[in-house]
PDB file of N, CA and C in Angstrom:
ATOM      1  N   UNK A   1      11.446  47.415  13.259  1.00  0.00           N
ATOM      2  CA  UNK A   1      11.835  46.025  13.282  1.00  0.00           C
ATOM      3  C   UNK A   1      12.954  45.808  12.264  1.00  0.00           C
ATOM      4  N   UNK A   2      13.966  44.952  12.432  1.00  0.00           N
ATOM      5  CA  UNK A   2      15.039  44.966  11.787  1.00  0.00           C
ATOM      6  C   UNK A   2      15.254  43.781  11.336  1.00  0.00           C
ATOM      7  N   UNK A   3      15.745  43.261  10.341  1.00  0.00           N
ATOM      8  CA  UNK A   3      16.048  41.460  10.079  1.00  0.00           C
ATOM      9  C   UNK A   3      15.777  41.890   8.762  1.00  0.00           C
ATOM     10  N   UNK A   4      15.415  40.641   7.944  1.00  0.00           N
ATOM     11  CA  UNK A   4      15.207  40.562   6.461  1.00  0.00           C
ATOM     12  C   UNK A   4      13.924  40.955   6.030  1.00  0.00           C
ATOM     13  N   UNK A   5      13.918  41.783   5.166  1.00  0.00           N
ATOM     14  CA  UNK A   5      12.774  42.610   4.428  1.00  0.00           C
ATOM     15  C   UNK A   5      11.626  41.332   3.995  1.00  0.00           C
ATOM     16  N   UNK A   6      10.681  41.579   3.671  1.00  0.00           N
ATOM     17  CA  UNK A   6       9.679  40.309   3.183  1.00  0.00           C
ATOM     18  C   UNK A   6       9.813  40.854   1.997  1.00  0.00           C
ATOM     19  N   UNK A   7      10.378  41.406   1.157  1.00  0.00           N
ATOM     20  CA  UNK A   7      10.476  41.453   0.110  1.00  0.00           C
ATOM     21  C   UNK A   7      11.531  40.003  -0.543  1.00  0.00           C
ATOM     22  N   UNK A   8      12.420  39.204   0.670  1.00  0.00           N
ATOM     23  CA  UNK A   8      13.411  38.559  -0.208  1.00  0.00           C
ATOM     24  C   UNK A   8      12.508  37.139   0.370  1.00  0.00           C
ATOM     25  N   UNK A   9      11.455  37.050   1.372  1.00  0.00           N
ATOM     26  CA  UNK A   9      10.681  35.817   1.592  1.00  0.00           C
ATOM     27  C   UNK A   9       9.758  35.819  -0.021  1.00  0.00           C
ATOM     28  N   UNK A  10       9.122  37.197   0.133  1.00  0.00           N
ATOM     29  CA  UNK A  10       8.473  36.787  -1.680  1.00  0.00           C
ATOM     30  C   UNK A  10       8.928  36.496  -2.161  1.00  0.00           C
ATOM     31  N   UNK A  11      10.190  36.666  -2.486  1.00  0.00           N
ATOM     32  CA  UNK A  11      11.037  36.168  -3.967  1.00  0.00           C
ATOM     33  C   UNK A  11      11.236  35.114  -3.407  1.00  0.00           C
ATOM     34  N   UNK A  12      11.763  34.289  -2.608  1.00  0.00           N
ATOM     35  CA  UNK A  12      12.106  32.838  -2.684  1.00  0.00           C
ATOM     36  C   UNK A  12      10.420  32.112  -2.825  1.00  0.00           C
ATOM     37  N   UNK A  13       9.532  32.276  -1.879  1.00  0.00           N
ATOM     38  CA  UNK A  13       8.437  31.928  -2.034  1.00  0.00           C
ATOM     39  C   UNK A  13       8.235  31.481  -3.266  1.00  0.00           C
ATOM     40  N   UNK A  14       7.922  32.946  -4.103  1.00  0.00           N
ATOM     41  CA  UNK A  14       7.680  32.789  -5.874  1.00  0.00           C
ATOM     42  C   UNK A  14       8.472  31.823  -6.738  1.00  0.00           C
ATOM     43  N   UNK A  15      10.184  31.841  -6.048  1.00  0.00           N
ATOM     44  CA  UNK A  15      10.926  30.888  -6.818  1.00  0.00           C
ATOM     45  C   UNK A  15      10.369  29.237  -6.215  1.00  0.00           C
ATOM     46  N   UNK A  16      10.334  29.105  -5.063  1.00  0.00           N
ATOM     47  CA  UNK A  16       9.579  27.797  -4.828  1.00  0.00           C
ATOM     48  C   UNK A  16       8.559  27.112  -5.234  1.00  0.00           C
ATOM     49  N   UNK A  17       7.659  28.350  -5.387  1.00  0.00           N
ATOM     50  CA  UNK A  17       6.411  27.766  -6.297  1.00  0.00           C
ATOM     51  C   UNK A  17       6.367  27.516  -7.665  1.00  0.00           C
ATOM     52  N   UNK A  18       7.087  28.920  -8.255  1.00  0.00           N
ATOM     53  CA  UNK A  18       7.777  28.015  -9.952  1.00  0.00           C
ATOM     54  C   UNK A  18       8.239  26.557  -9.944  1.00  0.00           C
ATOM     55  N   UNK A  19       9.218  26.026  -9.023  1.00  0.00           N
ATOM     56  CA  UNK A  19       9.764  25.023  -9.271  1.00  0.00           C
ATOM     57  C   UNK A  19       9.011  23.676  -8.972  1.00  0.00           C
ATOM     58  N   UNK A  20       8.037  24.075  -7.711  1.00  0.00           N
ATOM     59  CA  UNK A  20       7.124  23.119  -7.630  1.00  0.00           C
ATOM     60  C   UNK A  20       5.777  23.096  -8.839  1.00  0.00           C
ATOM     61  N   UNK A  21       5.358  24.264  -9.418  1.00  0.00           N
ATOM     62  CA  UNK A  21       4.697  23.962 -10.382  1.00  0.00           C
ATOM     63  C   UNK A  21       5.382  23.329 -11.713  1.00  0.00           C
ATOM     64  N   UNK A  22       6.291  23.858 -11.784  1.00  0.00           N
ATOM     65  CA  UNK A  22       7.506  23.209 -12.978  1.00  0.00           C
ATOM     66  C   UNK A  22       7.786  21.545 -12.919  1.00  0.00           C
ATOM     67  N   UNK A  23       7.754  21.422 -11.405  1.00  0.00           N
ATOM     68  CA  UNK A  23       7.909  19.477 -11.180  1.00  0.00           C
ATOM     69  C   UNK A  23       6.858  18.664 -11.538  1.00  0.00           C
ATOM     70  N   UNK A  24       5.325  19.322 -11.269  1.00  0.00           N
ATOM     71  CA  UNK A  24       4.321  18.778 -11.104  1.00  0.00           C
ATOM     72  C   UNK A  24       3.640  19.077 -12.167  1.00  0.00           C
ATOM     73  N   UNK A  25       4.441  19.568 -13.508  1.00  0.00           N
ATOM     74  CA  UNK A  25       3.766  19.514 -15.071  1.00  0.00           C
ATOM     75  C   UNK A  25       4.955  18.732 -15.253  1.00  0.00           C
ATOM     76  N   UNK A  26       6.062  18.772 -15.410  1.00  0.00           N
ATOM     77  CA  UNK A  26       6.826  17.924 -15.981  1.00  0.00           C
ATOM     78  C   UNK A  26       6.855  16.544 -15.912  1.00  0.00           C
ATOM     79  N   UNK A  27       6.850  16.273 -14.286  1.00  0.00           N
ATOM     80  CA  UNK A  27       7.064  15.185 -14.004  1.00  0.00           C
ATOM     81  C   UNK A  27       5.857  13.572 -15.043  1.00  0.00           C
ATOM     82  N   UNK A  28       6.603  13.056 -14.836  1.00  0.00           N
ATOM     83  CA  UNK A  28       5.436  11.542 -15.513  1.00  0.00           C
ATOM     84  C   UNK A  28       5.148  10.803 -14.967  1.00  0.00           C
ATOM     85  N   UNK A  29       5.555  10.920 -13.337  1.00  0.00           N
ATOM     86  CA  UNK A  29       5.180  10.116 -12.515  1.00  0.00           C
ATOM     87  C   UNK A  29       4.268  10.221 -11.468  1.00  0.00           C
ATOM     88  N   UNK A  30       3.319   9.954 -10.578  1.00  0.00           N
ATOM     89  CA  UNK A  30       2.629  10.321  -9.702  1.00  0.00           C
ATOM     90  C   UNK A  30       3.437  10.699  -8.572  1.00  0.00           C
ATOM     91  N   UNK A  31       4.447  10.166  -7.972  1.00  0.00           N
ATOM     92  CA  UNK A  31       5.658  10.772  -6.772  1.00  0.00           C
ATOM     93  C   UNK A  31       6.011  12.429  -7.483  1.00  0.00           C
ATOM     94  N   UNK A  32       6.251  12.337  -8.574  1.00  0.00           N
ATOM     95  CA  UNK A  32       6.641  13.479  -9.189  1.00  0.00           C
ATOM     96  C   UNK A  32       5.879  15.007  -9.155  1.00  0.00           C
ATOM     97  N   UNK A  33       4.934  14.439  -9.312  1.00  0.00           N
ATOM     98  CA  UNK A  33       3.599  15.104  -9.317  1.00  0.00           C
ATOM     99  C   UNK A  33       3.653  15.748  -7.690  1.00  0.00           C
ATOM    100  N   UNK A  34       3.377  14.797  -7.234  1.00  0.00           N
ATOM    101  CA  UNK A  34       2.865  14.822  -5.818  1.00  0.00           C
ATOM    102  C   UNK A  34       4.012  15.578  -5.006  1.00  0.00           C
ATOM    103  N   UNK A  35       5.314  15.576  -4.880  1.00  0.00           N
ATOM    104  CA  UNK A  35       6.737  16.505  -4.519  1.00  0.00           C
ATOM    105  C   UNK A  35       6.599  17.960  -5.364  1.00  0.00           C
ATOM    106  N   UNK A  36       5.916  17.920  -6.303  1.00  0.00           N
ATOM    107  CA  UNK A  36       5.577  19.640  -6.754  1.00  0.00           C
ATOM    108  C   UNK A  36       4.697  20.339  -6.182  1.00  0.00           C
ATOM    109  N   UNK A  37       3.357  19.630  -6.124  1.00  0.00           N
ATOM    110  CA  UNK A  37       2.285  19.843  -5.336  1.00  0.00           C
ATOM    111  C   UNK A  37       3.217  20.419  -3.534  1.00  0.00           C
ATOM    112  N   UNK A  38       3.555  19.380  -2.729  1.00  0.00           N
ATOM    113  CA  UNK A  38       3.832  19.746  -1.542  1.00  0.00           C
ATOM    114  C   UNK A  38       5.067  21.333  -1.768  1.00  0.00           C
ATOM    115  N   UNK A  39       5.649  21.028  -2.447  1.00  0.00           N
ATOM    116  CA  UNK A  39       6.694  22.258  -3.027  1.00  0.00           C
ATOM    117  C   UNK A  39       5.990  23.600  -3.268  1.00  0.00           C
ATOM    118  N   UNK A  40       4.664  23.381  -3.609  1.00  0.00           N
ATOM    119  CA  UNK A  40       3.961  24.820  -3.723  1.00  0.00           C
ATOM    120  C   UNK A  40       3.353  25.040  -2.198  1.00  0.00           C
ATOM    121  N   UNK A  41       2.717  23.719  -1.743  1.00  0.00           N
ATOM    122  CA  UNK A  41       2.651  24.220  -0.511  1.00  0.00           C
ATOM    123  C   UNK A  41       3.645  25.203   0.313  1.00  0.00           C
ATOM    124  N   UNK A  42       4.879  24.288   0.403  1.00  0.00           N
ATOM    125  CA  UNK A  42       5.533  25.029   1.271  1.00  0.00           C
ATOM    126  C   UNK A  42       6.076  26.876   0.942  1.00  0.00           C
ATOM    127  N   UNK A  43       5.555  27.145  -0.381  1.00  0.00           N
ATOM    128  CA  UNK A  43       5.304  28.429  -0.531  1.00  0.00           C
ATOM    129  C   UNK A  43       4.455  29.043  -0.067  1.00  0.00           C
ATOM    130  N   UNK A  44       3.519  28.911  -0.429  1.00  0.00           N
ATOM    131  CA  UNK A  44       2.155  29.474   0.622  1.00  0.00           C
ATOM    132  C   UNK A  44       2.491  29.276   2.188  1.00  0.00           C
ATOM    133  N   UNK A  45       2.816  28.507   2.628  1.00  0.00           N
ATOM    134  CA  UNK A  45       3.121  28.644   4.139  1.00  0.00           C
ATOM    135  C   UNK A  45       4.552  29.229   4.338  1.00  0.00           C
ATOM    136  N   UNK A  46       5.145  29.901   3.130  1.00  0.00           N
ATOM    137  CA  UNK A  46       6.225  31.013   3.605  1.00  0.00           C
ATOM    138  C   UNK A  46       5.794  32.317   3.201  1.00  0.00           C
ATOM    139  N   UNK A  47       4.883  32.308   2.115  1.00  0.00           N
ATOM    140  CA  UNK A  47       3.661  33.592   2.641  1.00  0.00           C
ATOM    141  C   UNK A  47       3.086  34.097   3.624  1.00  0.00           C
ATOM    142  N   UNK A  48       2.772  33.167   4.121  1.00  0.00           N
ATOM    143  CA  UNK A  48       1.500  33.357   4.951  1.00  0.00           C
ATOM    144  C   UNK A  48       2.461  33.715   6.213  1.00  0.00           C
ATOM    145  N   UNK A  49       3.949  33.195   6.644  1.00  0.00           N
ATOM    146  CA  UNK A  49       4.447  33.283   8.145  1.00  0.00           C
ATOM    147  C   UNK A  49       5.284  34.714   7.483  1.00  0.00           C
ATOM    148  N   UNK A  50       5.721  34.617   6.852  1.00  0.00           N
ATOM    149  CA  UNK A  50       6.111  36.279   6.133  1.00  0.00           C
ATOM    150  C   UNK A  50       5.319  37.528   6.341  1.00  0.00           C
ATOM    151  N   UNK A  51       4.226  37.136   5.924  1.00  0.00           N
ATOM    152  CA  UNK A  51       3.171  38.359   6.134  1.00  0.00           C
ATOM    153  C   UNK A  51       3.011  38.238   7.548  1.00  0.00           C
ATOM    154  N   UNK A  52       2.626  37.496   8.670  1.00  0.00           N
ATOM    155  CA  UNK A  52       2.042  37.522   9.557  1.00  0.00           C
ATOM    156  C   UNK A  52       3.370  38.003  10.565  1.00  0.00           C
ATOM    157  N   UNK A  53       4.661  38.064  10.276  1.00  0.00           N
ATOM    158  CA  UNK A  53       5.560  38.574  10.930  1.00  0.00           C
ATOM    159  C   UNK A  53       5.521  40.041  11.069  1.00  0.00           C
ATOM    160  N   UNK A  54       4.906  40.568  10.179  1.00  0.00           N
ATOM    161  CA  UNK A  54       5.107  42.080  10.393  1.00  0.00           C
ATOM    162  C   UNK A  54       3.911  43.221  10.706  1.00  0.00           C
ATOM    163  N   UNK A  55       2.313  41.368  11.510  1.00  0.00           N
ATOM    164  CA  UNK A  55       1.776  42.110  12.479  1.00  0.00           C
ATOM    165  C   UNK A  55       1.813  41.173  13.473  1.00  0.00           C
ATOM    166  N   UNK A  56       2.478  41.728  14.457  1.00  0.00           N
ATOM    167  CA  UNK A  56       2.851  40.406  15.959  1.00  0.00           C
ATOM    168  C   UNK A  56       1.918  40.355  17.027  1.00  0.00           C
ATOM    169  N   UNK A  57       0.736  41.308  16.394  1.00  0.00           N
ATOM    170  CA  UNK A  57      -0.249  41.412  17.451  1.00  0.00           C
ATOM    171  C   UNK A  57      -1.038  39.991  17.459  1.00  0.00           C
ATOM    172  N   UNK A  58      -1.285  39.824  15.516  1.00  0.00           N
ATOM    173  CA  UNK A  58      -2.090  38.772  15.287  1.00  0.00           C
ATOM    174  C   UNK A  58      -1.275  37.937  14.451  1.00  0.00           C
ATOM    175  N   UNK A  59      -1.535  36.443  15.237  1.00  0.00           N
ATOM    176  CA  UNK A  59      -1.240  35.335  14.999  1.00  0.00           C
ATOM    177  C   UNK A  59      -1.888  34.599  13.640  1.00  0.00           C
ATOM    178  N   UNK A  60      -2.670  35.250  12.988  1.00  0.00           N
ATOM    179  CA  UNK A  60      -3.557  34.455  11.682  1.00  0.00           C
ATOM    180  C   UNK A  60      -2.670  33.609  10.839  1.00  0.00           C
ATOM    181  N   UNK A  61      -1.760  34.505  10.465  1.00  0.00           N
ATOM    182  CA  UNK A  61      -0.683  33.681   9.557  1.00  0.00           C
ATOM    183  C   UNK A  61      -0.218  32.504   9.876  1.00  0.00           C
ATOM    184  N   UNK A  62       0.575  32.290  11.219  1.00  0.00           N
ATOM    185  CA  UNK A  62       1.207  31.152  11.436  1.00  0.00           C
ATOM    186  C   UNK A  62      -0.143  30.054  11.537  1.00  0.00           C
ATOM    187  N   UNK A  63      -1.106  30.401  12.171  1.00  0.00           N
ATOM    188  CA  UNK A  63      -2.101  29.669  12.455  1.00  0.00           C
ATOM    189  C   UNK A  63      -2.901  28.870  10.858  1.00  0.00           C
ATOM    190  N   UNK A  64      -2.413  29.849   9.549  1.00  0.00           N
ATOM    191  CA  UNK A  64      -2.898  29.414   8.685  1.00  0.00           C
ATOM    192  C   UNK A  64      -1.894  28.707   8.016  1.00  0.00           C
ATOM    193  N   UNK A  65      -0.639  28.952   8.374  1.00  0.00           N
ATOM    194  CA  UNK A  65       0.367  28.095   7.861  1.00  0.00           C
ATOM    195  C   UNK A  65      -0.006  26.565   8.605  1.00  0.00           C
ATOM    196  N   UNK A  66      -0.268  26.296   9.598  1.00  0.00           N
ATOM    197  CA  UNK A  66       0.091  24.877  10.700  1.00  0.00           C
ATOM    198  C   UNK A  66      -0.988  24.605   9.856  1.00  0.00           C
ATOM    199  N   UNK A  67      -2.308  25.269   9.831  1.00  0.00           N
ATOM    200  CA  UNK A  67      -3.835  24.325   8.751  1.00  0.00           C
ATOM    201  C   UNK A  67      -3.530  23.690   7.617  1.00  0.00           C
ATOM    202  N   UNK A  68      -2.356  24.462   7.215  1.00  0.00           N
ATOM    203  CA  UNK A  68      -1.863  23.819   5.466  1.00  0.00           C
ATOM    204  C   UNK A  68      -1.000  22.801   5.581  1.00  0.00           C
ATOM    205  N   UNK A  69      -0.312  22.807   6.887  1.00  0.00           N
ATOM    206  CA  UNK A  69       0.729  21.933   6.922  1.00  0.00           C
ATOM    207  C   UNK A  69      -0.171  20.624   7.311  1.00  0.00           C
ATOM    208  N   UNK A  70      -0.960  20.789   8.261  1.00  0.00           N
ATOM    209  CA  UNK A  70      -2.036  19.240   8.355  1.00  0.00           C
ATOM    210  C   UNK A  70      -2.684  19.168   7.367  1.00  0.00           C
ATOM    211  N   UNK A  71      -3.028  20.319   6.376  1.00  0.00           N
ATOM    212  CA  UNK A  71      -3.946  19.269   5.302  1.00  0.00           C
ATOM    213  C   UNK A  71      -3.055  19.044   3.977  1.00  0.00           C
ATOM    214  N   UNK A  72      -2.173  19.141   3.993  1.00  0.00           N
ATOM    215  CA  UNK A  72      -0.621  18.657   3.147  1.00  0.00           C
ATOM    216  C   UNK A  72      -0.493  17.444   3.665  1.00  0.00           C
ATOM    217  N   UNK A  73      -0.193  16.951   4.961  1.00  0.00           N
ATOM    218  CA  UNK A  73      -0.398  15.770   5.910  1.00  0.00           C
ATOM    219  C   UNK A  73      -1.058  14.950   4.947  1.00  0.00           C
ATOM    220  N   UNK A  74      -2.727  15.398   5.382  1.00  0.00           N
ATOM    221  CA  UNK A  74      -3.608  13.973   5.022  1.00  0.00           C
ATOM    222  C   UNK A  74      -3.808  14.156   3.487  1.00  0.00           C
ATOM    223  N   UNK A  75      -3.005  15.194   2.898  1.00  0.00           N
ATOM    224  CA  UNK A  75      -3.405  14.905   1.321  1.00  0.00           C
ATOM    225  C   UNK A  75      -2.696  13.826   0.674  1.00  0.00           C
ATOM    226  N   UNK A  76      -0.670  13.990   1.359  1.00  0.00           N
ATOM    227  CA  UNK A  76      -0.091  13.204   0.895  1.00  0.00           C
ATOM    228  C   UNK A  76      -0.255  11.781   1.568  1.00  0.00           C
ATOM    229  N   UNK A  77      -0.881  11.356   2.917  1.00  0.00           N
ATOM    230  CA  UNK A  77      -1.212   9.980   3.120  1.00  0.00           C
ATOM    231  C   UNK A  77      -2.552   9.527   2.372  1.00  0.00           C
ATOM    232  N   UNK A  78      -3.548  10.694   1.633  1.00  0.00           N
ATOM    233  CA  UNK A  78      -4.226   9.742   0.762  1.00  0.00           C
ATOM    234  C   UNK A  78      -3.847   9.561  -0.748  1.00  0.00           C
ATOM    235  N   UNK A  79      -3.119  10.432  -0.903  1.00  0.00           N
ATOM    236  CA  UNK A  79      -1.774  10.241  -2.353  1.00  0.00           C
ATOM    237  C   UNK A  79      -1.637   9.122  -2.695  1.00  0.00           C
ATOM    238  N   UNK A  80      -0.622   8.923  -1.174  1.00  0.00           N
ATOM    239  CA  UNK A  80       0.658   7.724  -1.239  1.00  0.00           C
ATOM    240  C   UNK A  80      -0.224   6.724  -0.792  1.00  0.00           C
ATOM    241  N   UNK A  81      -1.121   6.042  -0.788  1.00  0.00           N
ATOM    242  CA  UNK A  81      -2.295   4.994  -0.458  1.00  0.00           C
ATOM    243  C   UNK A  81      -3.309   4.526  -1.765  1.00  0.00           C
ATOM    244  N   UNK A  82      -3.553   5.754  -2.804  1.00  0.00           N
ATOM    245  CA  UNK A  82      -3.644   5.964  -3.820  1.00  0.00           C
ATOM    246  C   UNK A  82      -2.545   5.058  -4.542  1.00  0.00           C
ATOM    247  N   UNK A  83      -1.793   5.777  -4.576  1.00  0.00           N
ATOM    248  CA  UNK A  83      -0.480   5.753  -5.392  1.00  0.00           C
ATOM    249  C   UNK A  83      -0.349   3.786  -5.284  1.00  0.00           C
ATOM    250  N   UNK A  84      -0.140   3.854  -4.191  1.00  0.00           N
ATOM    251  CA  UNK A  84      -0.050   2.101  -3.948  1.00  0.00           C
ATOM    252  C   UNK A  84      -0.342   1.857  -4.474  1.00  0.00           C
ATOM    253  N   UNK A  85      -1.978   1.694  -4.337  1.00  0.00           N
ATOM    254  CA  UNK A  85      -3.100   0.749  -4.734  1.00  0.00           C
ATOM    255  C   UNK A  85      -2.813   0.610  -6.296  1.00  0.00           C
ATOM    256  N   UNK A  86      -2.547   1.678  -7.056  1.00  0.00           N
ATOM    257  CA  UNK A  86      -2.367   1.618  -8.667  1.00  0.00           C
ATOM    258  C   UNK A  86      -1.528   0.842  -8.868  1.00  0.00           C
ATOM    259  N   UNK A  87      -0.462   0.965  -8.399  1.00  0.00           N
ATOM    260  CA  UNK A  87       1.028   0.496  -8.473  1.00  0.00           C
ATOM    261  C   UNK A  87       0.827  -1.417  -8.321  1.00  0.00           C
ATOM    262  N   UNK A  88       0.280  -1.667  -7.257  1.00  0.00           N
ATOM    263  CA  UNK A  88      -0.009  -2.927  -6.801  1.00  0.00           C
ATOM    264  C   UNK A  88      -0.883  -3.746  -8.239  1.00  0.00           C
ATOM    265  N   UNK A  89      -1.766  -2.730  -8.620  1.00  0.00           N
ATOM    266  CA  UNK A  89      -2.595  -3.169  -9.876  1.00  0.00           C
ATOM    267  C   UNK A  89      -1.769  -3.186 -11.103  1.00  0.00           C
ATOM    268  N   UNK A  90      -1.479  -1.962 -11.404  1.00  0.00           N
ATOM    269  CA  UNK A  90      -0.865  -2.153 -12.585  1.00  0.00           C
ATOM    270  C   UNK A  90       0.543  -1.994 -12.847  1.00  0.00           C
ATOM    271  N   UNK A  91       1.387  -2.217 -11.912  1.00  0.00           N
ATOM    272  CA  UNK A  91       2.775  -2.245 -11.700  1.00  0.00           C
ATOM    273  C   UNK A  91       3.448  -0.921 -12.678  1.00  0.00           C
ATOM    274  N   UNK A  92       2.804  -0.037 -12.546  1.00  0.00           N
ATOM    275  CA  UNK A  92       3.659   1.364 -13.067  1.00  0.00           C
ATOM    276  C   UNK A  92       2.969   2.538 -11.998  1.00  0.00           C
ATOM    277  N   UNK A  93       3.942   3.702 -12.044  1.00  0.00           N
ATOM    278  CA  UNK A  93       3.765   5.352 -11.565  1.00  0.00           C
ATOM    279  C   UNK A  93       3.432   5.929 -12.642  1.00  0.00           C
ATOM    280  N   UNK A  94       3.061   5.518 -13.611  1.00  0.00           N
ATOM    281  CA  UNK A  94       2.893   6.397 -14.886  1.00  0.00           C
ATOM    282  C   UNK A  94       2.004   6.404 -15.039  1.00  0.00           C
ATOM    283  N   UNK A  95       1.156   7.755 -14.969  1.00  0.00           N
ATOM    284  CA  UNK A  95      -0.163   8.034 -15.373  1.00  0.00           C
ATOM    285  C   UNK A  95      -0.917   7.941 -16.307  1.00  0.00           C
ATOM    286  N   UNK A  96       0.347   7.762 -17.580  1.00  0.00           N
ATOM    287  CA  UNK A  96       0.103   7.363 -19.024  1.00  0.00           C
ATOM    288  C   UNK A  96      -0.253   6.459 -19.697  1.00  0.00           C
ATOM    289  N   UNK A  97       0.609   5.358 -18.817  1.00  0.00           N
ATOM    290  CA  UNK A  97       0.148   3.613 -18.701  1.00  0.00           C
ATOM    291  C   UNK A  97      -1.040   3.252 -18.088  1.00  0.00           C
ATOM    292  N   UNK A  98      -1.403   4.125 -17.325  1.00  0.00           N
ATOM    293  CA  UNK A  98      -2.749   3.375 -16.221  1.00  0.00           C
ATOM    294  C   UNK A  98      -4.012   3.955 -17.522  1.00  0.00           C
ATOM    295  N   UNK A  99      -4.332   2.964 -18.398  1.00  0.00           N
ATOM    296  CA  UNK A  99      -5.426   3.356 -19.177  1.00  0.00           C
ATOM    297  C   UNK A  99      -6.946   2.945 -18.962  1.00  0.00           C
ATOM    298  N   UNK A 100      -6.582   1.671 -17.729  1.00  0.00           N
ATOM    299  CA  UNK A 100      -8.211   0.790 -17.356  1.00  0.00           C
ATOM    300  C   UNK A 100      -8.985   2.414 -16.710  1.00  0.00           C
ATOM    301  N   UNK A 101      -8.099   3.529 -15.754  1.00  0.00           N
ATOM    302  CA  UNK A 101      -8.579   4.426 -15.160  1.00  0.00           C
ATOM    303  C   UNK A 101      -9.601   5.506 -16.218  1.00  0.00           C
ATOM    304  N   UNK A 102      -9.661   5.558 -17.637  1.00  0.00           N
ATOM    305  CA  UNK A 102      -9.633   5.938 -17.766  1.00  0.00           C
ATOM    306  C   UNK A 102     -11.307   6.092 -18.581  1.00  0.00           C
ATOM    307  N   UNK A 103     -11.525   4.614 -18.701  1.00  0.00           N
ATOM    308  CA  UNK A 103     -12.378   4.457 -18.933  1.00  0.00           C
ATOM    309  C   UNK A 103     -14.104   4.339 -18.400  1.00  0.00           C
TER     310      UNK A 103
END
């Protein structure tokens, strides 16, 4: 089989997931947070279709990529519903400010 080695899907993979873990400590905001989080996802689902390319008999991979991609789906519509509801209450994204949560 000929095309690009999965050696250069790991490396971007790995660089994707650094940067999404890098967003989602840095960040101070809950959007912030939440765009790192999906950013690591979409590493793991370039794992998973990477590996599963170079057995074409079995489909597992892609099939486990589409599972991550729907539960990425309903994670970020209960996020961003989340996210509202705070926002509506205490008029900030800052996790730092929301102190009633904490108690």
């Amino acid at each position: 089989m000929t095309g690009i080695p999965v050696q250069y899907y790991l490396i971007v993979a790995a660089a994707l997931f650094c940067i999404g873990l890098a967003i989602s400590i840095t960040k101070r905001h809950f959007i912030g947070m939440l765009l790192g989080i999906e950013l690591m996802l979409n590493a793991v689902n370039i794992n998973l279709v990477a590996f599963s390319r170079h057995d074409p008999e079995r489909l597992s991979g892609q099939l486990f990529a589409l599972f991550v991609i729907v539960v990425a789906a309903a994670e970020v519509t209960v996020a961003l519903g989340i996210i509202l509801r705070v926002y509506g209450r205490f008029k900030t994204v800052d996790p730092d400010k929301v102190s009633d949560l904490k108690q």
